[in-house]
Protein backbone atom coordinates (compact mmCIF):
# COMPACT_ATOMS: atom_id res chain seq x y z
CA UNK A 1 -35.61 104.45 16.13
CA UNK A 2 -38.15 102.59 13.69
CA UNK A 3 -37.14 101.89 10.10
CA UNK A 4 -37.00 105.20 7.85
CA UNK A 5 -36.46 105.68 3.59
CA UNK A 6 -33.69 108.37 3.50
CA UNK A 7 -34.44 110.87 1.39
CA UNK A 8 -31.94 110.62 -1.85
CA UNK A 9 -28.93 113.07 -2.14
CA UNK A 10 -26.61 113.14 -4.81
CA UNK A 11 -22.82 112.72 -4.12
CA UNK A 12 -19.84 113.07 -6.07
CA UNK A 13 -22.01 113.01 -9.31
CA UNK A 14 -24.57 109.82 -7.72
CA UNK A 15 -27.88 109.56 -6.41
CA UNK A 16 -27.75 107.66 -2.68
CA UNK A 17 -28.37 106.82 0.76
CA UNK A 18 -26.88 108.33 4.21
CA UNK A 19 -26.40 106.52 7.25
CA UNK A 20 -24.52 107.28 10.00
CA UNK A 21 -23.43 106.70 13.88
CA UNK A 22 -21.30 108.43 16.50
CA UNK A 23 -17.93 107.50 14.24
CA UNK A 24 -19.16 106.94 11.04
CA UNK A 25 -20.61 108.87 8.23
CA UNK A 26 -21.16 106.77 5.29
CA UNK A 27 -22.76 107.21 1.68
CA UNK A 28 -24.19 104.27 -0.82
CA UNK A 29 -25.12 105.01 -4.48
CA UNK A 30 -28.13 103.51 -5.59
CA UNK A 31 -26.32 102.37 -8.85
CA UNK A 32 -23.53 99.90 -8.24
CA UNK A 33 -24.20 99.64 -4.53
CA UNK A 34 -20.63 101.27 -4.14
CA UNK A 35 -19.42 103.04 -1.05
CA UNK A 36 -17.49 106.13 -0.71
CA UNK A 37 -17.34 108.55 1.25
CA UNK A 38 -16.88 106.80 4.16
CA UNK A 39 -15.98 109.67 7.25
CA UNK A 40 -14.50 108.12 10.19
CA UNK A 41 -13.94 110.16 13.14
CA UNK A 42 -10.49 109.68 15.17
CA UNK A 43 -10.41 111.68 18.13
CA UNK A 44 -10.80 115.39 17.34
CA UNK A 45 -10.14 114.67 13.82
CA UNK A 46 -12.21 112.76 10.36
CA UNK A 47 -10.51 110.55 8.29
CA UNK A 48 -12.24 109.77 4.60
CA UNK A 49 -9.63 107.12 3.23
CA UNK A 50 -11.43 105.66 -0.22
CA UNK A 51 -10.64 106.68 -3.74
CA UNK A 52 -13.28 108.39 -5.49
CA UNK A 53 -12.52 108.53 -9.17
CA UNK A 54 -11.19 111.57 -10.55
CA UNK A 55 -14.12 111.51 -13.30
CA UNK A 56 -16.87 111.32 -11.03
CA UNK A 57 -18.42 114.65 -12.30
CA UNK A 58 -17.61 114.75 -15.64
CA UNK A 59 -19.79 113.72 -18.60
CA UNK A 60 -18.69 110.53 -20.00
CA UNK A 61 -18.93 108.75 -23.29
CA UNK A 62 -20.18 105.15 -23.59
CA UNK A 63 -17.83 103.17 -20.65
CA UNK A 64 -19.33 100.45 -18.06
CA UNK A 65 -21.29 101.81 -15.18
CA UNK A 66 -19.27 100.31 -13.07
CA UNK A 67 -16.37 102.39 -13.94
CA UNK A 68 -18.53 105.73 -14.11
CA UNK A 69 -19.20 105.48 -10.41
CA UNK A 70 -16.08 103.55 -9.40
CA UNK A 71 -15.05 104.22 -5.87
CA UNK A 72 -14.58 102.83 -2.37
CA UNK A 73 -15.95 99.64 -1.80
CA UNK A 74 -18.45 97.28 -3.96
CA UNK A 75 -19.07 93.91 -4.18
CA UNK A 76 -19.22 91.77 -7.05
CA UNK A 77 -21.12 89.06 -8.30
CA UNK A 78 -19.35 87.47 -10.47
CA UNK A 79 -16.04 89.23 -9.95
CA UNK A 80 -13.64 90.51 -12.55
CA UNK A 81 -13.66 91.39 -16.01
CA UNK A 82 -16.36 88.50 -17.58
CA UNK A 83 -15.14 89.21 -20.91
CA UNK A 84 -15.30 85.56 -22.04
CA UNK A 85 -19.13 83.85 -21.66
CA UNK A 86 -20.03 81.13 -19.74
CA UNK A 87 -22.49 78.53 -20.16
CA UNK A 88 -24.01 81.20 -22.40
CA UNK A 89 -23.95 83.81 -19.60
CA UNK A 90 -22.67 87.61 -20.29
CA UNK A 91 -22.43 89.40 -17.41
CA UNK A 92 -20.67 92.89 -17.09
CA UNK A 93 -17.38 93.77 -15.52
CA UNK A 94 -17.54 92.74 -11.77
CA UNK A 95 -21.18 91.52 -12.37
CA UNK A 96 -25.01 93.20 -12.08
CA UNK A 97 -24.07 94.02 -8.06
CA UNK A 98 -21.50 96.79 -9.26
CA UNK A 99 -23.66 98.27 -12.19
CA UNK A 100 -27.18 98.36 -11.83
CA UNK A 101 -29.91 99.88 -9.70
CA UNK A 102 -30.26 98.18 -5.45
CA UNK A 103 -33.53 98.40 -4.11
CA UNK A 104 -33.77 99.84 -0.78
CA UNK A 105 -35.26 98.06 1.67
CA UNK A 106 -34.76 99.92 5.03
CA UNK A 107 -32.63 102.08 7.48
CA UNK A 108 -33.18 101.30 11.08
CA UNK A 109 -31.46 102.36 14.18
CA UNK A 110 -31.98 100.92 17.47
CA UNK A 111 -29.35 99.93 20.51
CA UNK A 112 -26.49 102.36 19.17
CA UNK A 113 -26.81 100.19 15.53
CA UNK A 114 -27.34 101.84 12.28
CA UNK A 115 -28.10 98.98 9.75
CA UNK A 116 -28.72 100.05 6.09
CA UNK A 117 -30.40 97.12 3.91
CA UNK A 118 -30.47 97.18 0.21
CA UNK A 119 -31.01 94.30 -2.31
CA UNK A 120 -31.21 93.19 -5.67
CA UNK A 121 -32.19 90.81 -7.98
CA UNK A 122 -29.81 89.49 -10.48
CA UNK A 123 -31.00 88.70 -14.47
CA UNK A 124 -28.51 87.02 -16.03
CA UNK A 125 -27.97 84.38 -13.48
CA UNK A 126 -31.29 84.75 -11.48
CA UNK A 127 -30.81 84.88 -7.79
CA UNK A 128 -30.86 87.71 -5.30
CA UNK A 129 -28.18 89.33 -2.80
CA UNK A 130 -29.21 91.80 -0.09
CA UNK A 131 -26.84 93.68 1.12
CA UNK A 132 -26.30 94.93 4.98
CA UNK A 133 -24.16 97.56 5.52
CA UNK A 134 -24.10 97.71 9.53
CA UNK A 135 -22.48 100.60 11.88
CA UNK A 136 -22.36 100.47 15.44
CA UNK A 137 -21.67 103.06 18.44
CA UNK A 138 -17.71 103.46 19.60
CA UNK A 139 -16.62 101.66 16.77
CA UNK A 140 -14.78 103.01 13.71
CA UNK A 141 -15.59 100.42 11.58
CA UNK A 142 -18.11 99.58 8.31
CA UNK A 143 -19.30 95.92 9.10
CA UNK A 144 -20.16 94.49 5.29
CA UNK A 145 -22.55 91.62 5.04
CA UNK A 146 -24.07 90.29 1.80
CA UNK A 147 -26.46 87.41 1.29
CA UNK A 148 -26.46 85.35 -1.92
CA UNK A 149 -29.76 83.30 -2.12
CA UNK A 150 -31.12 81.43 -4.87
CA UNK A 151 -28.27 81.06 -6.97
CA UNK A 152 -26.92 77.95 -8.67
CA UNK A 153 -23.68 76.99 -9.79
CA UNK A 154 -19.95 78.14 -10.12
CA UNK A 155 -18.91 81.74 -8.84
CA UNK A 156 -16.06 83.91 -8.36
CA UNK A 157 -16.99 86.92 -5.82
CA UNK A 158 -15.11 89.66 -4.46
CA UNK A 159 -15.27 93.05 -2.36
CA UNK A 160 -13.44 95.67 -3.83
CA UNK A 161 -12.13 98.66 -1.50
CA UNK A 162 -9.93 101.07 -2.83
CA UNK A 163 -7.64 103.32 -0.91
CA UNK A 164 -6.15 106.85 -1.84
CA UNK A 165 -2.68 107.34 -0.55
CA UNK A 166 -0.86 110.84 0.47
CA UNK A 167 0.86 112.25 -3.03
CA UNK A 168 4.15 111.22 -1.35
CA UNK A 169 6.13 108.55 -2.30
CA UNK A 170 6.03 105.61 0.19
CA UNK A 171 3.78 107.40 2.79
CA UNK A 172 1.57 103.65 3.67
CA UNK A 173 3.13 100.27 4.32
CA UNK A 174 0.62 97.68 3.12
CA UNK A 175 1.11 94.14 4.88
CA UNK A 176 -1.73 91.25 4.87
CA UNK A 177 -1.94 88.02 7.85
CA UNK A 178 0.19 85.53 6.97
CA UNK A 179 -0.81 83.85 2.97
CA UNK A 180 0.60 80.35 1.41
CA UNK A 181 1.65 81.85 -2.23
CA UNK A 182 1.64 84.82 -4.21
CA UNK A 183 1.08 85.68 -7.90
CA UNK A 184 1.59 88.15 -10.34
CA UNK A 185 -1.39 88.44 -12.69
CA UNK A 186 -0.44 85.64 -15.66
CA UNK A 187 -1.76 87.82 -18.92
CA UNK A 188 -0.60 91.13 -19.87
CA UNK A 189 -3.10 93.01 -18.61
CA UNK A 190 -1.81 96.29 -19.84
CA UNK A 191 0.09 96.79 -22.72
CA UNK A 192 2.13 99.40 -23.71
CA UNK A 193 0.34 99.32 -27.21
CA UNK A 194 -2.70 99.87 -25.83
CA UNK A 195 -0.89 102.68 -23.73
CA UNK A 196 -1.28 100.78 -20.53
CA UNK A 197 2.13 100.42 -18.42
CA UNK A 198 3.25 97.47 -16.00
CA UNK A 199 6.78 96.17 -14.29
CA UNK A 200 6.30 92.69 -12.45
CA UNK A 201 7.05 89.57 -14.12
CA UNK A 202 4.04 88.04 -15.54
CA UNK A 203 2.76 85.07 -14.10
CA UNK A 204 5.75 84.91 -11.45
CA UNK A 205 5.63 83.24 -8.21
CA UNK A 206 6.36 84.67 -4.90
CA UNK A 207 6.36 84.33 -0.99
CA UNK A 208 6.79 87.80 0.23
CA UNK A 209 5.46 91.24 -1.19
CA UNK A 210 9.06 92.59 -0.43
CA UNK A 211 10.11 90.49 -2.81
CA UNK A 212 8.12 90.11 -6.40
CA UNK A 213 9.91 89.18 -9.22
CA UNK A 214 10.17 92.49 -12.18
CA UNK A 215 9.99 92.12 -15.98
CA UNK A 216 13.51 93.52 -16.46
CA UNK A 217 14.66 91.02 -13.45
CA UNK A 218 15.50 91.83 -10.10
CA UNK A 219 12.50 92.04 -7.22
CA UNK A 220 10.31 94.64 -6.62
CA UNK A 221 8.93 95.90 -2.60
CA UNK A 222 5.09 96.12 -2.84
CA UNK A 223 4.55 96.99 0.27
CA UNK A 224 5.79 100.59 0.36
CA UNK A 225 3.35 102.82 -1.67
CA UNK A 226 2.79 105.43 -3.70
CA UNK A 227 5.64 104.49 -5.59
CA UNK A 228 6.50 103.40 -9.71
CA UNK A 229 4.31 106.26 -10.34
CA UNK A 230 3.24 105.28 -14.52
CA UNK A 231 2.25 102.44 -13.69
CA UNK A 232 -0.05 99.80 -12.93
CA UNK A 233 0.71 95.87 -11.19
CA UNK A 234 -1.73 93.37 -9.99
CA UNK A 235 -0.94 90.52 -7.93
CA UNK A 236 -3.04 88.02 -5.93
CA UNK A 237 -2.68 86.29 -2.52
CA UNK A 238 -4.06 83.01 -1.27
CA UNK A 239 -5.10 83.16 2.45
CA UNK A 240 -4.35 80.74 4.72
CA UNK A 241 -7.97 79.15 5.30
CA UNK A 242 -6.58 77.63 8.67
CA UNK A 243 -6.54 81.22 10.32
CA UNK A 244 -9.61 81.94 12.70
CA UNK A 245 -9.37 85.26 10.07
CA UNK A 246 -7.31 87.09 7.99
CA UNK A 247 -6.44 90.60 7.47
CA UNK A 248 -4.79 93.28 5.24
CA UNK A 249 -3.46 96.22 6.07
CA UNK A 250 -2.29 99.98 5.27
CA UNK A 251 -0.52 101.94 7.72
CA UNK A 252 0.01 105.58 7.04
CA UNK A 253 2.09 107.02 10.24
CA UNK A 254 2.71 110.33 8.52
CA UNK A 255 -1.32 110.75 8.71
CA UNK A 256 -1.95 108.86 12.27
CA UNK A 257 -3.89 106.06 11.23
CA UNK A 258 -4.43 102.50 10.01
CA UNK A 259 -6.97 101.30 7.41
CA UNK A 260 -7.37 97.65 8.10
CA UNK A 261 -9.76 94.44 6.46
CA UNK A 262 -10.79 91.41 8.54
CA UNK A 263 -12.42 88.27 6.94
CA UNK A 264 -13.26 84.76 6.72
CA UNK A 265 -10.31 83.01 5.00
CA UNK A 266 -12.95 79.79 3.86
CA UNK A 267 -15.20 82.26 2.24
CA UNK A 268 -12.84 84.67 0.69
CA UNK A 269 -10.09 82.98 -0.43
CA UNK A 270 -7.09 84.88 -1.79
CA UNK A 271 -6.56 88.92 -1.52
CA UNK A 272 -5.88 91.00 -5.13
CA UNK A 273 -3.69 94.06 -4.98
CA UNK A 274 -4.18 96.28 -7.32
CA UNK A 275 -1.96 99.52 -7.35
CA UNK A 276 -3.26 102.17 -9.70
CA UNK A 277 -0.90 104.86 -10.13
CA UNK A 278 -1.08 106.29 -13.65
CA UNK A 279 -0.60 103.26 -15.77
CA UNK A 280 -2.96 103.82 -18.00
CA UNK A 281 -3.44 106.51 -20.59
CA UNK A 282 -6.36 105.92 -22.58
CA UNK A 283 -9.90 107.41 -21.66
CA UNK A 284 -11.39 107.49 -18.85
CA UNK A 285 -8.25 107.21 -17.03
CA UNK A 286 -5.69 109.69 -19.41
CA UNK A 287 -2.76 108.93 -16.47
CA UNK A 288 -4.57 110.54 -13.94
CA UNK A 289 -5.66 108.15 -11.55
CA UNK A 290 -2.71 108.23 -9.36
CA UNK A 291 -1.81 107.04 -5.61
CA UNK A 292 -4.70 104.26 -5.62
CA UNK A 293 -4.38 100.81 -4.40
CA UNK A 294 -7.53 97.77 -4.22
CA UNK A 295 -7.65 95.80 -1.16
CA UNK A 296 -9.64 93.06 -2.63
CA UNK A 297 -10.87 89.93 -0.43
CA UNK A 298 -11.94 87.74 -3.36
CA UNK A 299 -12.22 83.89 -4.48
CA UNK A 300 -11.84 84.37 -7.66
CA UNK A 301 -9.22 84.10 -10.63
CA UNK A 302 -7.82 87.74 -10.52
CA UNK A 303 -10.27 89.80 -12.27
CA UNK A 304 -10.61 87.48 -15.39
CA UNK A 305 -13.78 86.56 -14.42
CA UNK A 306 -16.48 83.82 -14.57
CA UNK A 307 -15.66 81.54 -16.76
CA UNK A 308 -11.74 82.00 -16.19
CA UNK A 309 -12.49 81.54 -12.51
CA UNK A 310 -14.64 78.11 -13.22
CA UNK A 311 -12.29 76.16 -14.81
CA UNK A 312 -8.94 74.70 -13.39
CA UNK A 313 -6.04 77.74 -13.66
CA UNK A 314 -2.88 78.47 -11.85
CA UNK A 315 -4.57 79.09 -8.18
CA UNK A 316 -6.80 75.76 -8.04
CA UNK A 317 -3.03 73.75 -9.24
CA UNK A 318 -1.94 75.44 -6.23
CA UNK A 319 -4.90 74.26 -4.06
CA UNK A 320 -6.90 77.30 -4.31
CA UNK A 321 -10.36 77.12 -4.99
CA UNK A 322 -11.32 80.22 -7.43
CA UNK A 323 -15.15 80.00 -7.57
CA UNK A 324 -17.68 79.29 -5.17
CA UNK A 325 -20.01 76.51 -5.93
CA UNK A 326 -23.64 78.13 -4.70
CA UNK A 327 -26.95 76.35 -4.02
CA UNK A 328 -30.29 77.75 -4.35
CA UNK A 329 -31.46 76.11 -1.28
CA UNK A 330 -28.72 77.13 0.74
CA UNK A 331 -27.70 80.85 1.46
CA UNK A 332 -24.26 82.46 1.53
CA UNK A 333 -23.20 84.44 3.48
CA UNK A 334 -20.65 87.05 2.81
CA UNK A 335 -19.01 89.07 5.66
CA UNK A 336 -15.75 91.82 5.98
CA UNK A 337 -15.05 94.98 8.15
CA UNK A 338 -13.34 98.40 7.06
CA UNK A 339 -11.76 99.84 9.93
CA UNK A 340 -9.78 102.17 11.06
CA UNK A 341 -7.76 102.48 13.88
CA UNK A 342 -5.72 105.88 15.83
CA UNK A 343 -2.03 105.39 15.86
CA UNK A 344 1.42 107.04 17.11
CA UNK A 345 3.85 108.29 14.89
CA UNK A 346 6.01 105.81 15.55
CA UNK A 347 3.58 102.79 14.94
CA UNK A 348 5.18 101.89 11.45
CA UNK A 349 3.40 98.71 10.16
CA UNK A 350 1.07 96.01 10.76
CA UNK A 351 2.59 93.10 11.95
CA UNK A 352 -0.35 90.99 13.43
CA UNK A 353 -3.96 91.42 14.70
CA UNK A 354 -4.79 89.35 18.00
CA UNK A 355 -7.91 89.18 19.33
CA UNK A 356 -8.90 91.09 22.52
CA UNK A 357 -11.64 91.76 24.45
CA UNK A 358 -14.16 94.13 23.35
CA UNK A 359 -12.26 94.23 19.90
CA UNK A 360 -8.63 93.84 18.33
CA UNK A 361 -5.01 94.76 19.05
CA UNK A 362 -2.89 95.37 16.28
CA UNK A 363 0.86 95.21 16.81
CA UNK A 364 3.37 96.78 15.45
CA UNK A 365 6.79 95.33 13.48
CA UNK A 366 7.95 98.18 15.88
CA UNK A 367 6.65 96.50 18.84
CA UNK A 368 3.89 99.14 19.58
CA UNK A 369 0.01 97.90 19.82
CA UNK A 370 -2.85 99.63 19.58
CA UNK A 371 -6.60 98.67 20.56
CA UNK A 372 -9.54 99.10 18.22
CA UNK A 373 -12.97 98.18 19.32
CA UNK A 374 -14.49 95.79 17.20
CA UNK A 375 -17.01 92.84 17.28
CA UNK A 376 -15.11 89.90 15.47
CA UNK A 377 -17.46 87.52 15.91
CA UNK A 378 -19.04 89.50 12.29
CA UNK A 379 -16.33 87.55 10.05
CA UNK A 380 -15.72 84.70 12.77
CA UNK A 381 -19.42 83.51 13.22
């Protein structure tokens, strides 16, 4: 079908754009380029796995625009909280790509391929990203795709999915490809104080997210979720950049079905977890915003931001770059895929994904795999 401007429709309190295939229903706002809902259809049955914020209705006082839409996946330019300027630069949380108005540029369909294109043009650092958000026939996937061209100099970047869990207590296992070192966030991000809530050891080291080092001592297991329900932790991965591509990971058996993320380890660096689960009781979030954890494929300094994310800090002394270093005369191109994939009860966690043809296997600690069809030449090429 030729190219066609969707009419606007306004979703969970935000003016957007439909697209859609034979699996996939999707929705973009037009503000913040963020996406949620995302419908997937498995079997007989539709899956919508994002968070949407619990506020998305409600008339706000002054906050960031970013948080007033806040749900399923966005991408940010520069990533994190940019509370500190650099080089004269003040750009707001999780940059201009998460809080003000993309352009639409087209919706075409041809071949069993829906491709949405949006852009915008950055002000505080000039430059331009389009975004391409692509889905295709048979396949229950999103395939993300941004394109950062004219920009110069030092920058931390980042997707930023966010998953809502069942209301029981351990109901997902979350487990990523293999990853060199893990972090907790190193400042105290929430503070009792400020009535904000957190239990892991700041700053602490760690090789398995069974295993991350608490506050009060001990180790907590990160991987089984919802669970420390009050609270809120942060923690950061670096990939291994030798891997063809890396993945995370949330299987929910109880509901049938895994959520998973493929990228490019040499473009997106390190994975943030964020688990949101009532931590924090001042406005908007009042202890509501429960059962939520960020899947994050970043390079980038946790969500510090620029300027944090320029200079040297506890990931680059570990060999991990934190910023990309962009070029005006030489694009960048950004690729991941949200996916989903049909599974039996007894497929309990994500142990690997292995190529295949036509798509993906992804195997199971208990031995069980399960075929998704997927083109991973999108993050490989």
């Amino acid at each position: 079908m030729p190219a066609s401007r969707p009419a606007l429709k306004t979703v969970a309190g935000q003016p957007g754009w439909s697209f859609a295939s034979n699996r996939v229903r999707a929705f973009l706002t037009r503000t913040g380029g963020q996406l949620a809902p995302v419908v997937f259809k498995l079997g007989r049955r539709s899956v919508q796995p994002f968070s949407i914020t619990p506020w998305a209705n409600e008339q706000l006082p002054a906050i960031p625009t970013m948080l007033r839409i806040a749900r399923g996946d966005f991408f940010c330019v520069p990533f994190g909280g940019n509370a500190t300027p650099f080089r004269g630069e003040r750009h707001p949380a999780h940059g201009e790509t998460a809080n003000r108005v993309w352009k639409f540029e087209s919706l075409d369909r041809a071949a069993g391929t829906t491709t949405l294109h949006t852009s915008i043009r950055t002000r505080t650092r000039r430059g331009r990203v389009d975004k391409r958000l692509i889905l295709r026939d048979g396949h229950t996937a999103v395939y993300c795709e941004h394109v950062l061209s004219g920009f110069s100099g030092p920058m931390p970047i980042g997707t930023h999915p966010m998953l809502l869990f069942p209301d029981q207590p351990g109901a997902g296992c979350i487990s990523t490809s293999a990853f060199k070192r893990g972090f907790v966030v190193p400042t105290a991000w929430e503070r009792p104080e400020a009535k904000g809530y957190s239990l892991l050891k700041l700053g602490a080291e760690f090789s398995s997210l069974q295993r991350v080092p608490a506050t009060a001592g001990g180790t907590i297991d990160l991987t089984r979720y919802p669970a420390r329900r009050g609270y809120e932790e942060l923690v950061e991965l670096i990939s291994d950049a030798r891997l063809p591509f890396a993945w995370s990971a949330v299987t929910l058996s109880g509901e049938g079905y895994v959520f998973f993320v493929l990228k490019n380890p040499r473009v997106l660096r390190q994975t943030v977890l964020w688990f949101s689960n009532g931590g924090r009781h001042y406005p908007p979030w009042n202890g509501r915003h429960v059962n939520v954890v960020g899947v994050e494929e970043v390079t980038s300094y946790f969500h510090l931001g620029l300027a944090e994310s320029a200079k040297p800090n506890q990931l680059t002394r570990a060999g991990a770059p934190t910023a990309l270093m962009l070029r005006p005369d030489r694009p960048l191109r950004v690729a991941h895929i949200l996916a989903l994939a049909a599974i039996p009860r007894d497929f309990d966690a994500v142990k690997s994904i292995v190529p295949a043809k036509g798509g993906v296997t992804l195997v199971a600690r208990s031995g069980r795999r399960v075929f998704a069809p997927l083109d991973l030449d999108f993050v490989q090429g």
